[in-house]
Protein backbone atom coordinates (compact mmCIF):
# COMPACT_ATOMS: atom_id res chain seq x y z
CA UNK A 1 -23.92 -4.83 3.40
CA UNK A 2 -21.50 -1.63 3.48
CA UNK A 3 -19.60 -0.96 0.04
CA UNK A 4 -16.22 -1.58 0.21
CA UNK A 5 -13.98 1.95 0.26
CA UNK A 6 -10.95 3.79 0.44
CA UNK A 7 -9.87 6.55 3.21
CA UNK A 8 -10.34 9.90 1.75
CA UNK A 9 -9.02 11.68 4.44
CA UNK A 10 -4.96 11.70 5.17
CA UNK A 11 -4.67 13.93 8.39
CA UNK A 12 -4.06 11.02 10.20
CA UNK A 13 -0.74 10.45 8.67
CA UNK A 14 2.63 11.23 9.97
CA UNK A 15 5.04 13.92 8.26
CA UNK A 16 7.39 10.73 7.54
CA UNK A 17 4.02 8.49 6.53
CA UNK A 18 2.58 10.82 4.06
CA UNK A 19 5.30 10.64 1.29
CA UNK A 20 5.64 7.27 0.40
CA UNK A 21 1.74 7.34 1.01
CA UNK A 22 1.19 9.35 -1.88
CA UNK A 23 4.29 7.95 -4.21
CA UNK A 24 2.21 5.31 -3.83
CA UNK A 25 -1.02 6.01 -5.07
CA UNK A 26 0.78 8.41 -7.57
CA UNK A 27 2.63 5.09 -8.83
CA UNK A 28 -0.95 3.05 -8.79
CA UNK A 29 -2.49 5.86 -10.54
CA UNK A 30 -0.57 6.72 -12.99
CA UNK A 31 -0.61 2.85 -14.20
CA UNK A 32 -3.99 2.57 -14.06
CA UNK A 33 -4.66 5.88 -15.74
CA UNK A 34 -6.99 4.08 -17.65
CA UNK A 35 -9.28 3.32 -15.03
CA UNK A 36 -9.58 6.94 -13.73
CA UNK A 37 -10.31 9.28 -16.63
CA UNK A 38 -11.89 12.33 -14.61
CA UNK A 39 -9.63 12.42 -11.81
CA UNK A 40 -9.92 15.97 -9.91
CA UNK A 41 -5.89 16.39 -10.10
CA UNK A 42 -3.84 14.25 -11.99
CA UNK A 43 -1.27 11.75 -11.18
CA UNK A 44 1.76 14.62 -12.51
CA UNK A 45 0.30 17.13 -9.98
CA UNK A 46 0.06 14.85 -7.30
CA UNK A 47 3.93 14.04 -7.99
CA UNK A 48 4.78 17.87 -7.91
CA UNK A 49 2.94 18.41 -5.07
CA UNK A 50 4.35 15.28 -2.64
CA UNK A 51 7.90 16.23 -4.00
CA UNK A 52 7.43 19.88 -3.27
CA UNK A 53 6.14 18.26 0.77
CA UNK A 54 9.18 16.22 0.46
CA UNK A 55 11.26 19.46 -0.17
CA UNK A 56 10.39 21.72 2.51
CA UNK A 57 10.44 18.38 4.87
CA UNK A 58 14.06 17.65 4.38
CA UNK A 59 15.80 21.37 4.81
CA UNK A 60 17.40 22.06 7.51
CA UNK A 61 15.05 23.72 10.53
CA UNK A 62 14.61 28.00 9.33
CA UNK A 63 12.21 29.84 11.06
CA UNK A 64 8.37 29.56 8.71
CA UNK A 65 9.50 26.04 8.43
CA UNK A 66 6.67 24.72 10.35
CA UNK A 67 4.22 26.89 8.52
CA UNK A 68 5.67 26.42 4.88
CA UNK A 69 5.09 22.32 5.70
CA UNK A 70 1.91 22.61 6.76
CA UNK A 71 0.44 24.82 4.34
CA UNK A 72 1.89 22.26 1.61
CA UNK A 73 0.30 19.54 3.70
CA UNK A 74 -2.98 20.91 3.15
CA UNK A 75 -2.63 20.95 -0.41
CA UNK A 76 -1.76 17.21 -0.53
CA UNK A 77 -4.52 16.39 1.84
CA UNK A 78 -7.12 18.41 0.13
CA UNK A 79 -5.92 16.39 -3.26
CA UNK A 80 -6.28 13.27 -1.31
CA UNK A 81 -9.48 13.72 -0.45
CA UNK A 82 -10.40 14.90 -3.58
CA UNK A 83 -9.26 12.23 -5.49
CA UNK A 84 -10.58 9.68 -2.52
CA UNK A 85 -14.09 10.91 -3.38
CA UNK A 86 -14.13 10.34 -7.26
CA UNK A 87 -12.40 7.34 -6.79
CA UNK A 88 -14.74 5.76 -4.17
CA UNK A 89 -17.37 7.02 -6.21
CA UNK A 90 -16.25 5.80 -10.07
CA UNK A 91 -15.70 2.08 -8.17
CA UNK A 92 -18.68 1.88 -6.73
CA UNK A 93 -17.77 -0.74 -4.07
CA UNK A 94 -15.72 -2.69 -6.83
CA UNK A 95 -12.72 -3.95 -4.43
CA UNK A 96 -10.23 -4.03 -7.92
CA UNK A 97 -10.41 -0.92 -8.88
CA UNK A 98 -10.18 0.40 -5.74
CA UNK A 99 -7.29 -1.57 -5.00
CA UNK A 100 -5.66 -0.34 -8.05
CA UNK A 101 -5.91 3.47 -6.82
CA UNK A 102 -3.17 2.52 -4.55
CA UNK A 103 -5.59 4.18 -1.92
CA UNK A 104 -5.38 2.31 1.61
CA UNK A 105 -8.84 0.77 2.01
CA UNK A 106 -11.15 2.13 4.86
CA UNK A 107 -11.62 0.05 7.52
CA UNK A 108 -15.13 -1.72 7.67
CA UNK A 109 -16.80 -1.52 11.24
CA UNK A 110 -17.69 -4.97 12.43
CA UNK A 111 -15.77 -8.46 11.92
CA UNK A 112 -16.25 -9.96 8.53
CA UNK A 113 -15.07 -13.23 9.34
CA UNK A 114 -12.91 -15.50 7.14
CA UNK A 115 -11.39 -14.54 3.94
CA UNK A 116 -10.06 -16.89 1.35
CA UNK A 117 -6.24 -16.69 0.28
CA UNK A 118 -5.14 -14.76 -2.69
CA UNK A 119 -5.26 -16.73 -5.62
CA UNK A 120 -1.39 -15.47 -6.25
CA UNK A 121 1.26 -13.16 -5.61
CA UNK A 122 4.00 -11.62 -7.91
CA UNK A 123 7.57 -11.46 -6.44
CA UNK A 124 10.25 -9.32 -8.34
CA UNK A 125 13.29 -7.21 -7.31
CA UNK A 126 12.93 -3.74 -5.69
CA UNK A 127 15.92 -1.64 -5.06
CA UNK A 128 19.11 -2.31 -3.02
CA UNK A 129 17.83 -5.23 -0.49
CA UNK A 130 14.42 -4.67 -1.63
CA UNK A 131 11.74 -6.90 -3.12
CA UNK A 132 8.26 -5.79 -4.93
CA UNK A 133 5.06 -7.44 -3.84
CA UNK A 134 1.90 -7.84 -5.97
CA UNK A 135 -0.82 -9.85 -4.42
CA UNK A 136 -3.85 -10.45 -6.24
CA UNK A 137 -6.55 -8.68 -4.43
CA UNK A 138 -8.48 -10.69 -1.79
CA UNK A 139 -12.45 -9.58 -1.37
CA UNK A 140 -13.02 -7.84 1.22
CA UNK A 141 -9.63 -7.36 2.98
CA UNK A 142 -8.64 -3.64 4.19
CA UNK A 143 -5.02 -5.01 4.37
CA UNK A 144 -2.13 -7.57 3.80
CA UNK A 145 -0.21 -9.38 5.50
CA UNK A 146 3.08 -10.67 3.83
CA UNK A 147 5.44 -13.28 5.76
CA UNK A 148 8.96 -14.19 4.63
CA UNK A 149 11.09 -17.02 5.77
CA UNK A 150 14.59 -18.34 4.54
CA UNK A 151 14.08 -21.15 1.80
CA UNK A 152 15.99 -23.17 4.15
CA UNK A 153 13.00 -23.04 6.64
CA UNK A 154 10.85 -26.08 6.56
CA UNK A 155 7.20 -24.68 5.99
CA UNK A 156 5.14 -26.37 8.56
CA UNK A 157 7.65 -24.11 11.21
CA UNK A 158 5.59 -21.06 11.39
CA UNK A 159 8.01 -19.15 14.34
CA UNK A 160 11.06 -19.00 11.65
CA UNK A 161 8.45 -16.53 9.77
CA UNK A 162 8.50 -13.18 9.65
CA UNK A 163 5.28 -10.95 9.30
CA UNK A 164 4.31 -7.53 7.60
CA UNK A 165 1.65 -5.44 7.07
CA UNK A 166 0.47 -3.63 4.24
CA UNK A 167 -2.62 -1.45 3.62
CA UNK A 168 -2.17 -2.09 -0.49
CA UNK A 169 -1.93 -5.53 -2.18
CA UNK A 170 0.92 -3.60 -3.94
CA UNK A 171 4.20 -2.87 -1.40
CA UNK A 172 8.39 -2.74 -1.48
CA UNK A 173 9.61 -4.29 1.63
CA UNK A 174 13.52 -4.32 2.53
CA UNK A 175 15.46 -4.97 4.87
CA UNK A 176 16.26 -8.60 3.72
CA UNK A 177 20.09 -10.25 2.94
CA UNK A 178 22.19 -10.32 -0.26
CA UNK A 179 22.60 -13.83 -1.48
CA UNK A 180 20.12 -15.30 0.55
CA UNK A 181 17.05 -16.89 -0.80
CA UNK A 182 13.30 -16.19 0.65
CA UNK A 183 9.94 -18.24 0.66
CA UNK A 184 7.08 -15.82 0.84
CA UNK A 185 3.44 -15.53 1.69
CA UNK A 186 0.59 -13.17 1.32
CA UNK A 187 -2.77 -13.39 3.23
CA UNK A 188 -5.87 -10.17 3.25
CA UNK A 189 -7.00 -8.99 6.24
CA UNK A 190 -10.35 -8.04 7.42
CA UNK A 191 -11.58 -7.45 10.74
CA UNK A 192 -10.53 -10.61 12.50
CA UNK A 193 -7.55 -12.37 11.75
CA UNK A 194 -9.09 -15.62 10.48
CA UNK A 195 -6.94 -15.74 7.71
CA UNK A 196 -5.57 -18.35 4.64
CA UNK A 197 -2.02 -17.82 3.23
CA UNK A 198 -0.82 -18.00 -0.22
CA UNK A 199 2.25 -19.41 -0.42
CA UNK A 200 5.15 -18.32 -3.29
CA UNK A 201 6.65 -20.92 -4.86
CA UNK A 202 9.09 -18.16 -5.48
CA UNK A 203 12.56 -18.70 -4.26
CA UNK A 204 13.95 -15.48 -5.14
CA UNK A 205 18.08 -14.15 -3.88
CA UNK A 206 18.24 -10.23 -3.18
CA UNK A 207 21.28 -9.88 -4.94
């Protein structure tokens, strides 16, 4: 059986993907220091470098523009993939550490059938409309899926849901109402979506 893994490659990324991409894993990484003691560049570089991309990204159009971005693009792709490597290669096909690189997980060829629900799922307060998302990592998945519904909306009514997908079992969503209260679910993905939910007991207001 294939080892689990992450993506060590990023080209295939979007100019408005790659940011919160790397906040990301810079966030996950940082946390989990701990668990990566020989990283090739370290989580403060990382942050210099995506907020130097983020820089360049949001002036105004000057001629070099185009060349200034993509020669700073290289230099978060090349720590990417240099990171990608050590990581995949410290974890050794250990799906929790790799989870906690805040890497998105490579896709594994072929389906893997049905996965079992996370045994739980942390709900807190983002920013402004926002809520956090920490699902306990599910074997096997190379993605989540998290659906919200008003608490209003009897459970066994699954077209009052709403889905989203994640590549980490670690994500802000927004978008949702202030002073309204959500239900929430989290289910890992793998190659066919034969899925189990978890459902929050959470009933959390975004105010």
């Amino acid at each position: 059986m294939r080892k689990a893994t992450i993506l060590v490659n990023s080209e295939h990324y979007k100019e408005d993907e790659i940011s919160p991409l790397v906040h990301e894993i810079k966030d996950s990484l940082g946390t989990n220091i701990g668990l990566f003691p020989a990283l090739s560049v370290a989580p403060g570089t990382v942050q210099s470098q995506v907020v130097e991309y983020d820089r360049i990204n949001g002036l105004a159009e000057y001629e070099g523009k185009a060349q200034d971005l993509a020669a700073q693009r290289l230099i978060v792709d090349t720590t990417f993939h240099k990171n990608g490597v050590y990581i995949n290669e410290l974890a050794n096909g250990n799906t929790s550490t790799l989870a906690k690189s805040g890497y998105p997980r490579a896709k594994v060829p072929g389906p893997l059938g049905e996965l079992p629900a996370p045994d739980g799922m942390a709900v807190g307060h983002g920013g402004l409309n926002e809520f956090s998302f920490d699902i306990d990592v599910v074997e096997d998945a190379y993605g989540y899926l998290i659906a919200f519904t008003l608490a209003t909306n009897p459970e066994a009514n699954p077209y009052n849901w709403t889905l989203r997908w994640c590549s980490s079992h670690k994500v802000t969503l927004g978008g949702f109402t202030n002073g309204s209260k959500y239900k929430f679910a989290a289910a890992g993905v793998a190659t066919e979506l034969n899925i189990h939910f978890f459902i929050s007991a959470s009933q959390l207001t975004s105010e």
